[in-house]
PDB file of N, CA and C in Angstrom:
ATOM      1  N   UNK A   1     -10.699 -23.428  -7.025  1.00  0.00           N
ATOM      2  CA  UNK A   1     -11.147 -22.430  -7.978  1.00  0.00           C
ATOM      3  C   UNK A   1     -10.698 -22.894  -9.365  1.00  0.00           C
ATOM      4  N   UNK A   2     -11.678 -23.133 -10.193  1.00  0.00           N
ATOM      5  CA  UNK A   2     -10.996 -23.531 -11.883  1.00  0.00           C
ATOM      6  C   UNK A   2     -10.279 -22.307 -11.942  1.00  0.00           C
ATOM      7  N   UNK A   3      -9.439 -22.953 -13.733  1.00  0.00           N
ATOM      8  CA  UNK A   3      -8.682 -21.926 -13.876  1.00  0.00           C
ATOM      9  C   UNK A   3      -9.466 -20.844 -14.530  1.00  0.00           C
ATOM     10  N   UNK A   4     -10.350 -20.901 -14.971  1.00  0.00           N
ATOM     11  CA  UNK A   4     -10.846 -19.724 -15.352  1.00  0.00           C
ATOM     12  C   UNK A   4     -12.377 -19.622 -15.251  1.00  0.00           C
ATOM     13  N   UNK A   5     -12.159 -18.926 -13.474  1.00  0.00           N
ATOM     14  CA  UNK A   5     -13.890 -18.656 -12.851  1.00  0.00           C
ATOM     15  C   UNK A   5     -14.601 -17.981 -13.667  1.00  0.00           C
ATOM     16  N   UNK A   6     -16.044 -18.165 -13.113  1.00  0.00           N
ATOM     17  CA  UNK A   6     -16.840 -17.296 -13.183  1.00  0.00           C
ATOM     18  C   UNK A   6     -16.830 -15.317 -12.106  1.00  0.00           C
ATOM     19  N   UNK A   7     -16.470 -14.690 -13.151  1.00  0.00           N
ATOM     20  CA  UNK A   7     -16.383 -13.362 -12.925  1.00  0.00           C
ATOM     21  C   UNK A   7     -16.763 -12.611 -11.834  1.00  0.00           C
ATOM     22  N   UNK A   8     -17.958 -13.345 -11.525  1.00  0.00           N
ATOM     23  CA  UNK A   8     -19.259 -13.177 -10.136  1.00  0.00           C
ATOM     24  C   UNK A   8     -18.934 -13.930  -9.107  1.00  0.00           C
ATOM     25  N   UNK A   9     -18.151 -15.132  -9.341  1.00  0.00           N
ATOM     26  CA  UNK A   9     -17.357 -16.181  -8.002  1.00  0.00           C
ATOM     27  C   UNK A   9     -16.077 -15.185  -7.288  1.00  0.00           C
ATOM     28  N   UNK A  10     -15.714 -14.348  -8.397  1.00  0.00           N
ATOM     29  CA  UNK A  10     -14.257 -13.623  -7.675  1.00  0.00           C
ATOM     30  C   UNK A  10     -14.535 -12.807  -6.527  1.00  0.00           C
ATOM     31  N   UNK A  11     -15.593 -12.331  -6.172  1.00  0.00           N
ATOM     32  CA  UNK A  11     -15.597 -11.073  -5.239  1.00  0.00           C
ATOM     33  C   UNK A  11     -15.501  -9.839  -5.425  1.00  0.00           C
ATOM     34  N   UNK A  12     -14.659  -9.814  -6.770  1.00  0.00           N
ATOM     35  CA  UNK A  12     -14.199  -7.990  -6.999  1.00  0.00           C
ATOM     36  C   UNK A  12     -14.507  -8.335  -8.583  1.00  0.00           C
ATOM     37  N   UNK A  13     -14.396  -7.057  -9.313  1.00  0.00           N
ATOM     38  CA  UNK A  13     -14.227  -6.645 -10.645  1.00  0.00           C
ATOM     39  C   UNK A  13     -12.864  -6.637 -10.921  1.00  0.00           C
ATOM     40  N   UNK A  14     -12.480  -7.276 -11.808  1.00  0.00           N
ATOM     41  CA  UNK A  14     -10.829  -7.133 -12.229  1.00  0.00           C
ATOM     42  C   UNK A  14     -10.589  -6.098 -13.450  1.00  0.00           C
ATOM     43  N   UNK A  15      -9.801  -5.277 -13.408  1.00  0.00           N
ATOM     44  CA  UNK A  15      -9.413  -4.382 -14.058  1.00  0.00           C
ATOM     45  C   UNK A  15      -8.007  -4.287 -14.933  1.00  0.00           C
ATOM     46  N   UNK A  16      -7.914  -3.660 -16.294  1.00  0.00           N
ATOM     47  CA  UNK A  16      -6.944  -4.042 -17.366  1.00  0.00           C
ATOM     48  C   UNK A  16      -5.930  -2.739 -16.493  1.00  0.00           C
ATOM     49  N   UNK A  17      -4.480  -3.739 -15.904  1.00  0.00           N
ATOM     50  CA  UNK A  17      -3.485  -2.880 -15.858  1.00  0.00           C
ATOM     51  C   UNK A  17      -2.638  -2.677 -17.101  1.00  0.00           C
ATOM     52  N   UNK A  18      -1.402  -1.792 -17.026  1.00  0.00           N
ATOM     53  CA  UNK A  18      -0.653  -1.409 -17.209  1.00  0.00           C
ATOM     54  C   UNK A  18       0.593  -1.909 -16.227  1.00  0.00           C
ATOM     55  N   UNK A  19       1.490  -2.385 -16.871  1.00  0.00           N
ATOM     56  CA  UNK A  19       3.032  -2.872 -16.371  1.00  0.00           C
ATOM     57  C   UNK A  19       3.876  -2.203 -16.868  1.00  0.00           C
ATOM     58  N   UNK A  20       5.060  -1.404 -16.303  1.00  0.00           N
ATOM     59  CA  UNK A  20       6.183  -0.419 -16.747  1.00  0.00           C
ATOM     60  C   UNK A  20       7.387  -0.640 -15.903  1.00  0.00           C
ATOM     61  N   UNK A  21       8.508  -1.524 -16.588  1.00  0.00           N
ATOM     62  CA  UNK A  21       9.721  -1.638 -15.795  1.00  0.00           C
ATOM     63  C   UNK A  21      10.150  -0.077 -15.587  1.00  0.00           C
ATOM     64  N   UNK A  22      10.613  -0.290 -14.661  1.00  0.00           N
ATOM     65  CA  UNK A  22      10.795   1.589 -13.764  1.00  0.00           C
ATOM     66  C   UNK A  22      12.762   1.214 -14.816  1.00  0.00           C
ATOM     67  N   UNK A  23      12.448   2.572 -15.452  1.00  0.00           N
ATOM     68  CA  UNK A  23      14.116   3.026 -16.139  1.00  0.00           C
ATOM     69  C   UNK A  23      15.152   3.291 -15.002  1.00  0.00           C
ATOM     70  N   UNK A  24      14.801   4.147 -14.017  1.00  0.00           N
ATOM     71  CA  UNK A  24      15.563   4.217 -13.066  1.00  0.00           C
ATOM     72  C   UNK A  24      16.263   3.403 -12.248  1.00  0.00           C
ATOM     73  N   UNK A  25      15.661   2.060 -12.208  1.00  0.00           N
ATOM     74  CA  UNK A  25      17.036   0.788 -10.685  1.00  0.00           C
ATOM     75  C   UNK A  25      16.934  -0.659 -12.177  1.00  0.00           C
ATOM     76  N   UNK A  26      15.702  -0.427 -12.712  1.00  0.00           N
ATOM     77  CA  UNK A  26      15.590  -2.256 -13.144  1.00  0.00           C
ATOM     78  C   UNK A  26      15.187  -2.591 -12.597  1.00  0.00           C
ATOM     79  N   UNK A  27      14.602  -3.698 -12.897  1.00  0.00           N
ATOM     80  CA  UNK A  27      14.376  -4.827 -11.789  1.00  0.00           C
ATOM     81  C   UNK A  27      13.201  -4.458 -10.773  1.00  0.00           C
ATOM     82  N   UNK A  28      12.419  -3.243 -10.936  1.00  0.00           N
ATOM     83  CA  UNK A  28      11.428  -3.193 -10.307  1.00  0.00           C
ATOM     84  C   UNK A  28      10.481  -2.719 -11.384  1.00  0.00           C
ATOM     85  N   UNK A  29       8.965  -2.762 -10.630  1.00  0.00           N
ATOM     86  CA  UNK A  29       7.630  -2.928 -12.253  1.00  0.00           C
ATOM     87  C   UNK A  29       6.763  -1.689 -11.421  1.00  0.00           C
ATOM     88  N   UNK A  30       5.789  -0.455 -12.324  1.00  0.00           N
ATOM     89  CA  UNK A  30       5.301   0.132 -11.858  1.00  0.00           C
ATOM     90  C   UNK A  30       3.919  -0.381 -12.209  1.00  0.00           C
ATOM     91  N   UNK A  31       3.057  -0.905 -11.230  1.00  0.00           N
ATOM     92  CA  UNK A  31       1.805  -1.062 -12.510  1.00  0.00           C
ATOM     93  C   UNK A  31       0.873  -0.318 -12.157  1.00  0.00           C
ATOM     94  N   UNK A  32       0.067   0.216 -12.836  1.00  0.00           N
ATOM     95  CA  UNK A  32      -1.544   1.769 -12.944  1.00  0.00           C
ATOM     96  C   UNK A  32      -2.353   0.627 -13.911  1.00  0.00           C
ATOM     97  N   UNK A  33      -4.012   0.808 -12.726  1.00  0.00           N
ATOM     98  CA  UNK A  33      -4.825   1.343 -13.734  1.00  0.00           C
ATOM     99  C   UNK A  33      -5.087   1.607 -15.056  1.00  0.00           C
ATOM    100  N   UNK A  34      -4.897   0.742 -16.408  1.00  0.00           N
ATOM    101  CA  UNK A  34      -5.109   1.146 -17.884  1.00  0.00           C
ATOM    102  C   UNK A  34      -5.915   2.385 -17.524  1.00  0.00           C
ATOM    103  N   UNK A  35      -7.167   2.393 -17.244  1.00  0.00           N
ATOM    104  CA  UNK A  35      -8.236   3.150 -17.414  1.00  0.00           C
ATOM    105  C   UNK A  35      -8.182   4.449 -16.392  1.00  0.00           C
ATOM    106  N   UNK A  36      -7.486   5.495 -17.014  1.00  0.00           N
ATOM    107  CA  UNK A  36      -7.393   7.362 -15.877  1.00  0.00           C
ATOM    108  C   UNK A  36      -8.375   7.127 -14.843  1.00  0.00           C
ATOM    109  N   UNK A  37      -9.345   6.633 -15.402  1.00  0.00           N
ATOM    110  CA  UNK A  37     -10.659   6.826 -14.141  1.00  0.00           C
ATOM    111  C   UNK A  37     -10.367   6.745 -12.844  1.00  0.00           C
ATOM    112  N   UNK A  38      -9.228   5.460 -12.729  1.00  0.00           N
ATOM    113  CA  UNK A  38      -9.391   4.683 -11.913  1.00  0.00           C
ATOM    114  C   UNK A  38      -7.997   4.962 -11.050  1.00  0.00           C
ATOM    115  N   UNK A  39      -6.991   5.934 -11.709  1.00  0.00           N
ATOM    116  CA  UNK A  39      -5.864   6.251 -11.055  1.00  0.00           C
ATOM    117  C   UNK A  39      -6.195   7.396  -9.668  1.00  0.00           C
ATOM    118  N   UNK A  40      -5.460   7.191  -9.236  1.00  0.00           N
ATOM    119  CA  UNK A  40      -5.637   7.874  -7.970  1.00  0.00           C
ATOM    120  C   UNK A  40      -4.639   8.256  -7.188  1.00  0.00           C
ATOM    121  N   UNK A  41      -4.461   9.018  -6.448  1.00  0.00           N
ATOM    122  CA  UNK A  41      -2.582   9.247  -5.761  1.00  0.00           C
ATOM    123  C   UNK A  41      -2.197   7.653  -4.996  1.00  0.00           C
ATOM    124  N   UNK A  42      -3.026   7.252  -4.550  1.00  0.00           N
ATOM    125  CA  UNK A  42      -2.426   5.651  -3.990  1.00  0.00           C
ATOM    126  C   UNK A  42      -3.017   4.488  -4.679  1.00  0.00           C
ATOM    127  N   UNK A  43      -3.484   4.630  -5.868  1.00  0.00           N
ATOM    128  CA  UNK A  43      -3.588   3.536  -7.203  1.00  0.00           C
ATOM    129  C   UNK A  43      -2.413   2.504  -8.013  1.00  0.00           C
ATOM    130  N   UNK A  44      -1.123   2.785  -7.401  1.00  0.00           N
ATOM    131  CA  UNK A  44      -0.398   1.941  -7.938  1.00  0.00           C
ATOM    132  C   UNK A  44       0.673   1.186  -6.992  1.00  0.00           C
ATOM    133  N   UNK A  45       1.187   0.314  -7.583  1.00  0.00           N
ATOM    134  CA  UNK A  45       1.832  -0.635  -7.291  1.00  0.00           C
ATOM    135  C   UNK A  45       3.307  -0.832  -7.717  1.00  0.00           C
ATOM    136  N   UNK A  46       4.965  -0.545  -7.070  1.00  0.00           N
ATOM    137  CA  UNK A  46       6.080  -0.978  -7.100  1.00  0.00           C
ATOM    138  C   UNK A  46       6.253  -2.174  -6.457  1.00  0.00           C
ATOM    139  N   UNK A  47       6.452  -3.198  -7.574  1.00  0.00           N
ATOM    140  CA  UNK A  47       6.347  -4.544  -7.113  1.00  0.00           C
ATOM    141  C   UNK A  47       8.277  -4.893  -7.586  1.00  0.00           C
ATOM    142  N   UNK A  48       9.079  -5.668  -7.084  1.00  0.00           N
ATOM    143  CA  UNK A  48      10.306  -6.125  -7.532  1.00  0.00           C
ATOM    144  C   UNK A  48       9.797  -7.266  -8.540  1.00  0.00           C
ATOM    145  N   UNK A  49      11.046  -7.671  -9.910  1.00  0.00           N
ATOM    146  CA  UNK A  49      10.579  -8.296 -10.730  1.00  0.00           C
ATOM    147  C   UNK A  49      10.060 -10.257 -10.131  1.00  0.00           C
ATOM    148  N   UNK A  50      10.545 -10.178  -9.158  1.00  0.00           N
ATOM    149  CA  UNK A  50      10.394 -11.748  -8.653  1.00  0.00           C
ATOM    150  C   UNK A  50       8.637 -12.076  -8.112  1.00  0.00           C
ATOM    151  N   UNK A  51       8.401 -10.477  -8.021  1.00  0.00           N
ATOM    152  CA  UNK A  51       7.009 -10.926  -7.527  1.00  0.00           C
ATOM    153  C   UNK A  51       5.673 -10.276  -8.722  1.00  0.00           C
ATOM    154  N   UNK A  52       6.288 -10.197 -10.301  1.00  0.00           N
ATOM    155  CA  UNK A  52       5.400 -10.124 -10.991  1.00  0.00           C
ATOM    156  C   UNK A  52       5.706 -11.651 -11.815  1.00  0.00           C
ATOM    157  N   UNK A  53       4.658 -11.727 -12.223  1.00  0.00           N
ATOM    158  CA  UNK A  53       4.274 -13.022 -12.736  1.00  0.00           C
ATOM    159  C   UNK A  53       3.141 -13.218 -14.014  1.00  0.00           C
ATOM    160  N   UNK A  54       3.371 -13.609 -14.794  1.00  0.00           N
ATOM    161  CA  UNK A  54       2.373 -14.056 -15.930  1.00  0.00           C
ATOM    162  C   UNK A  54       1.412 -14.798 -15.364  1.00  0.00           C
ATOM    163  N   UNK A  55       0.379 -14.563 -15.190  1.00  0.00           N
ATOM    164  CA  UNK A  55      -0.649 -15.932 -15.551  1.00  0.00           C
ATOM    165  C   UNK A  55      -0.916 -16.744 -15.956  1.00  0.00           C
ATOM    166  N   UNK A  56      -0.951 -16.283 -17.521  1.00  0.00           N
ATOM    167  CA  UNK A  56      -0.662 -17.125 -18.166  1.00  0.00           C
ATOM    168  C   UNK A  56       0.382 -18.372 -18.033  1.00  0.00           C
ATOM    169  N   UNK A  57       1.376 -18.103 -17.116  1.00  0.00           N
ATOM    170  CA  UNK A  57       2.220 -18.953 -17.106  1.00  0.00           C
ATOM    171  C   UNK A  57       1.842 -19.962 -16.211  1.00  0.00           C
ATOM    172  N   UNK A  58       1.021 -19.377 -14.738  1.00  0.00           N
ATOM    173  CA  UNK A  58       0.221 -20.487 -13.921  1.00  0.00           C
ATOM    174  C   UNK A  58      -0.731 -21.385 -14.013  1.00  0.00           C
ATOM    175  N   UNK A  59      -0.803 -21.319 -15.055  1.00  0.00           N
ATOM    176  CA  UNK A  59      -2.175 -22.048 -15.690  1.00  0.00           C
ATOM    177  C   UNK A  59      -1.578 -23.706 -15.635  1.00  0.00           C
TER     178      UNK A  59
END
């Protein structure tokens, strides 16, 4: 896969999150949906910081 497919090669629509280190432990990331539309009661993601990652940085 180049690094930067064609939009229509991915399979899905990719969508602009939101990343929020949780105040409460550290070290863990909440990420939502930018767009309300799309939030939902099981729309988000507690990921620990080792498994968020820049992209930018994989390139």
């Amino acid at each position: 896969m180049p690094a930067d497919p064609d939009p229509d090669d991915l399979g899905y629509d990719p969508l602009e999150l939101d990343i929020t280190e949780s105040s409460a432990d550290g070290g863990h990331y909440v990420i939502l949906p930018h767009d309300e539309e799309f939030l939902r009661d099981d729309a988000f993601i507690v990921a620990e910081e080792d498994a968020v990652v820049s992209l930018d940085d994989r390139i």
